[in-house]
Protein backbone atom coordinates (compact mmCIF):
# COMPACT_ATOMS: atom_id res chain seq x y z
CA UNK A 1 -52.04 198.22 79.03
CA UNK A 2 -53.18 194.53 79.39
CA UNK A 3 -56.26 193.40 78.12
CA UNK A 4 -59.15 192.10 80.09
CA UNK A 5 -59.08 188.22 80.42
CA UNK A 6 -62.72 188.37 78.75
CA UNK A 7 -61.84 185.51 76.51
CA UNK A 8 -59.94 183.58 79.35
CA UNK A 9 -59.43 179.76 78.44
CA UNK A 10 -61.74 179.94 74.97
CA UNK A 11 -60.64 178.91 71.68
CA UNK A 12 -60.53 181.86 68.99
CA UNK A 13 -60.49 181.71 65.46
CA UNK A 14 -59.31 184.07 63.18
CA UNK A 15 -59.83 184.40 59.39
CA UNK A 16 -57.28 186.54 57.89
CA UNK A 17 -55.03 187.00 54.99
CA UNK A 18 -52.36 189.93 56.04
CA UNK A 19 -49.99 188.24 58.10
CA UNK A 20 -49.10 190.67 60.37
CA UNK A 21 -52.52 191.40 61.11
CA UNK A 22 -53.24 188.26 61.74
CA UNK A 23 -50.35 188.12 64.53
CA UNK A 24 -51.41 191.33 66.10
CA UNK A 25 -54.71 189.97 66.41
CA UNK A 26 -53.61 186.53 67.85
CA UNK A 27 -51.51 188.38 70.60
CA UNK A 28 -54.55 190.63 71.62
CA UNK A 29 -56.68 187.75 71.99
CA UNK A 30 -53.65 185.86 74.11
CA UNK A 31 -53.49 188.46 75.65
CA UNK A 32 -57.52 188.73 76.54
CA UNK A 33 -56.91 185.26 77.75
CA UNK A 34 -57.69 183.18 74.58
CA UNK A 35 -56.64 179.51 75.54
CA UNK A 36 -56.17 178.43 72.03
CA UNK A 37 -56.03 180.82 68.52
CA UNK A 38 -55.67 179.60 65.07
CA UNK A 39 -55.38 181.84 62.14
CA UNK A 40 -56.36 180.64 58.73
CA UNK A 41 -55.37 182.88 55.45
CA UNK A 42 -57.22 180.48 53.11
CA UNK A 43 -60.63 178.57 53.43
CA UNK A 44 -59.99 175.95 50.54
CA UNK A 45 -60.74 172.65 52.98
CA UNK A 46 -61.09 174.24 55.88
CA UNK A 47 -65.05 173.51 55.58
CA UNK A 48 -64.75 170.59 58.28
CA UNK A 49 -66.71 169.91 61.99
CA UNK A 50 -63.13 171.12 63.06
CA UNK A 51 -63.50 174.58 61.73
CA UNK A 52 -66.81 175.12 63.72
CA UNK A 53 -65.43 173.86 67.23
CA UNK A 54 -64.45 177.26 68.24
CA UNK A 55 -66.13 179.50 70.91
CA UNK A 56 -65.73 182.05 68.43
CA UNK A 57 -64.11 183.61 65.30
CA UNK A 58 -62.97 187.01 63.71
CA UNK A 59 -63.65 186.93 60.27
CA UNK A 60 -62.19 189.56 57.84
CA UNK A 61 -64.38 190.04 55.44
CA UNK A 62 -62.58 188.89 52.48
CA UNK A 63 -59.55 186.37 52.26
CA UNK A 64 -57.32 186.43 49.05
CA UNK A 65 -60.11 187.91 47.07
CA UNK A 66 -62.85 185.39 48.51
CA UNK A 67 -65.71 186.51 50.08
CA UNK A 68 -65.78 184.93 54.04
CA UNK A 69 -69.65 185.30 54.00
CA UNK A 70 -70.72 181.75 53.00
CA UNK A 71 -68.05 180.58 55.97
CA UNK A 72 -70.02 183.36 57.91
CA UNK A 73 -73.58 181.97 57.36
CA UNK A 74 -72.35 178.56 58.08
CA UNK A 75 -70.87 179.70 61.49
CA UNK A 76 -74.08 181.23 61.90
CA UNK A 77 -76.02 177.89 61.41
CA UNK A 78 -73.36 176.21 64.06
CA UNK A 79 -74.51 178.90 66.65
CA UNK A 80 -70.80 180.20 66.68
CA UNK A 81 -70.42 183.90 67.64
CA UNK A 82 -68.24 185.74 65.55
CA UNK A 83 -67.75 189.28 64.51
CA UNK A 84 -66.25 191.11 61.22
CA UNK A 85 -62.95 192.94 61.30
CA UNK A 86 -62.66 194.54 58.17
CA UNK A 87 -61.02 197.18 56.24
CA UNK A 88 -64.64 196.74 53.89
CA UNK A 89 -67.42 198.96 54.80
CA UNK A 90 -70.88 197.78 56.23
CA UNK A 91 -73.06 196.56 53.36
CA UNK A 92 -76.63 195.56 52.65
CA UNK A 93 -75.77 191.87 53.04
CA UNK A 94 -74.45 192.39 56.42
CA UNK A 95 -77.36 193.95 57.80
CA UNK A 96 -79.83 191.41 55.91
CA UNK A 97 -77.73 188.46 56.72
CA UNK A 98 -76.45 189.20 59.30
CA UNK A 99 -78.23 190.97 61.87
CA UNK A 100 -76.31 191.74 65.26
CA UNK A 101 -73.00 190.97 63.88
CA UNK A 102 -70.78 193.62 64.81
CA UNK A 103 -68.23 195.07 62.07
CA UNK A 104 -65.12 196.18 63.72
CA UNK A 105 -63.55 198.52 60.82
CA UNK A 106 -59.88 199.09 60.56
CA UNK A 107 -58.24 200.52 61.64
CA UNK A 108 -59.23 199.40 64.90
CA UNK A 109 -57.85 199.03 68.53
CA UNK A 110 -57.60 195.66 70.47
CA UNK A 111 -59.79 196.68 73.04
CA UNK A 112 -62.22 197.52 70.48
CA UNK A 113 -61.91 194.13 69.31
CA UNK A 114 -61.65 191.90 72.35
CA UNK A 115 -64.91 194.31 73.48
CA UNK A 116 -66.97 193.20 70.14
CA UNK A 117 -65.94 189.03 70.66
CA UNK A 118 -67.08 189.85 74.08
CA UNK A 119 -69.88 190.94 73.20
CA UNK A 120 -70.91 188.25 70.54
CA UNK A 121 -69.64 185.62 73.14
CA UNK A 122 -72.30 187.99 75.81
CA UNK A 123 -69.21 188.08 78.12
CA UNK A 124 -68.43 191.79 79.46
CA UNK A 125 -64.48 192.96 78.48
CA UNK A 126 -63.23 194.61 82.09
CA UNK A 127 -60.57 196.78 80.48
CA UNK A 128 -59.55 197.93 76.95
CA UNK A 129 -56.13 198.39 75.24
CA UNK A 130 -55.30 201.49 72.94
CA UNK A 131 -53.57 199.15 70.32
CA UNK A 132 -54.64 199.84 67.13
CA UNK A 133 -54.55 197.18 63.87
CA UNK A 134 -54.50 198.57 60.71
């Protein structure tokens, strides 16, 4: 089942350091529409005005053992929605830094996904997909 084209002609980026998660989460967000995706596995110089030009990001919440939530905060400061999709449970931080961000745990399907970017973007998904990411 196709996705909704909720994310139709946006720019998505995607923070994540398992490969083939990564992929399955650039083809569901294709597939939603997304104009442009770029995945980054590691955010050693990747703290440039580039980084924040997206319409929004998936961040998991760590990459090769670093924590994404100073990336996270900055995005915040930017005014670039984004949402967690994480295998790592909902914390204290999150809720006291980050109010409203939605945590999408794994495993988790793409319309559950596309439906939380949606929703940080305040753009309603039309249809889901049963895909699920681990």
């Amino acid at each position: 089942m196709a996705l909704s084209a909720s994310l139709d002609g946006l720019r998505i980026l995607i923070l994540e350091d398992e490969y083939l998660i990564a992929m399955d989460v650039e083809q569901i967000c294709r597939d939603a529409g997304a104009a442009d995706v770029a995945i980054v596995d590691n955010l050693a110089g990747f703290d440039t005005p580039a980084a924040f030009s997206f319409d929004a990001a998936i961040l998991d919440l760590m990459l090769n053992g670093a924590s994404t939530l100073p990336f996270a905060a900055r995005l915040q400061r930017e005014g670039v929605p984004f949402v967690f999709a994480s295998g790592h449970g909902i914390s204290d931080e999150l809720n006291r830094d980050f109010p409203g961000v939605a945590l999408v745990e794994k495993p988790y399907s793409g319309g559950d996904l596309i439906a939380a970017v949606a929703a940080a973007l305040k753009v309603p998904p039309l249809q889901s997909a049963g895909d699920v990411i681990t």
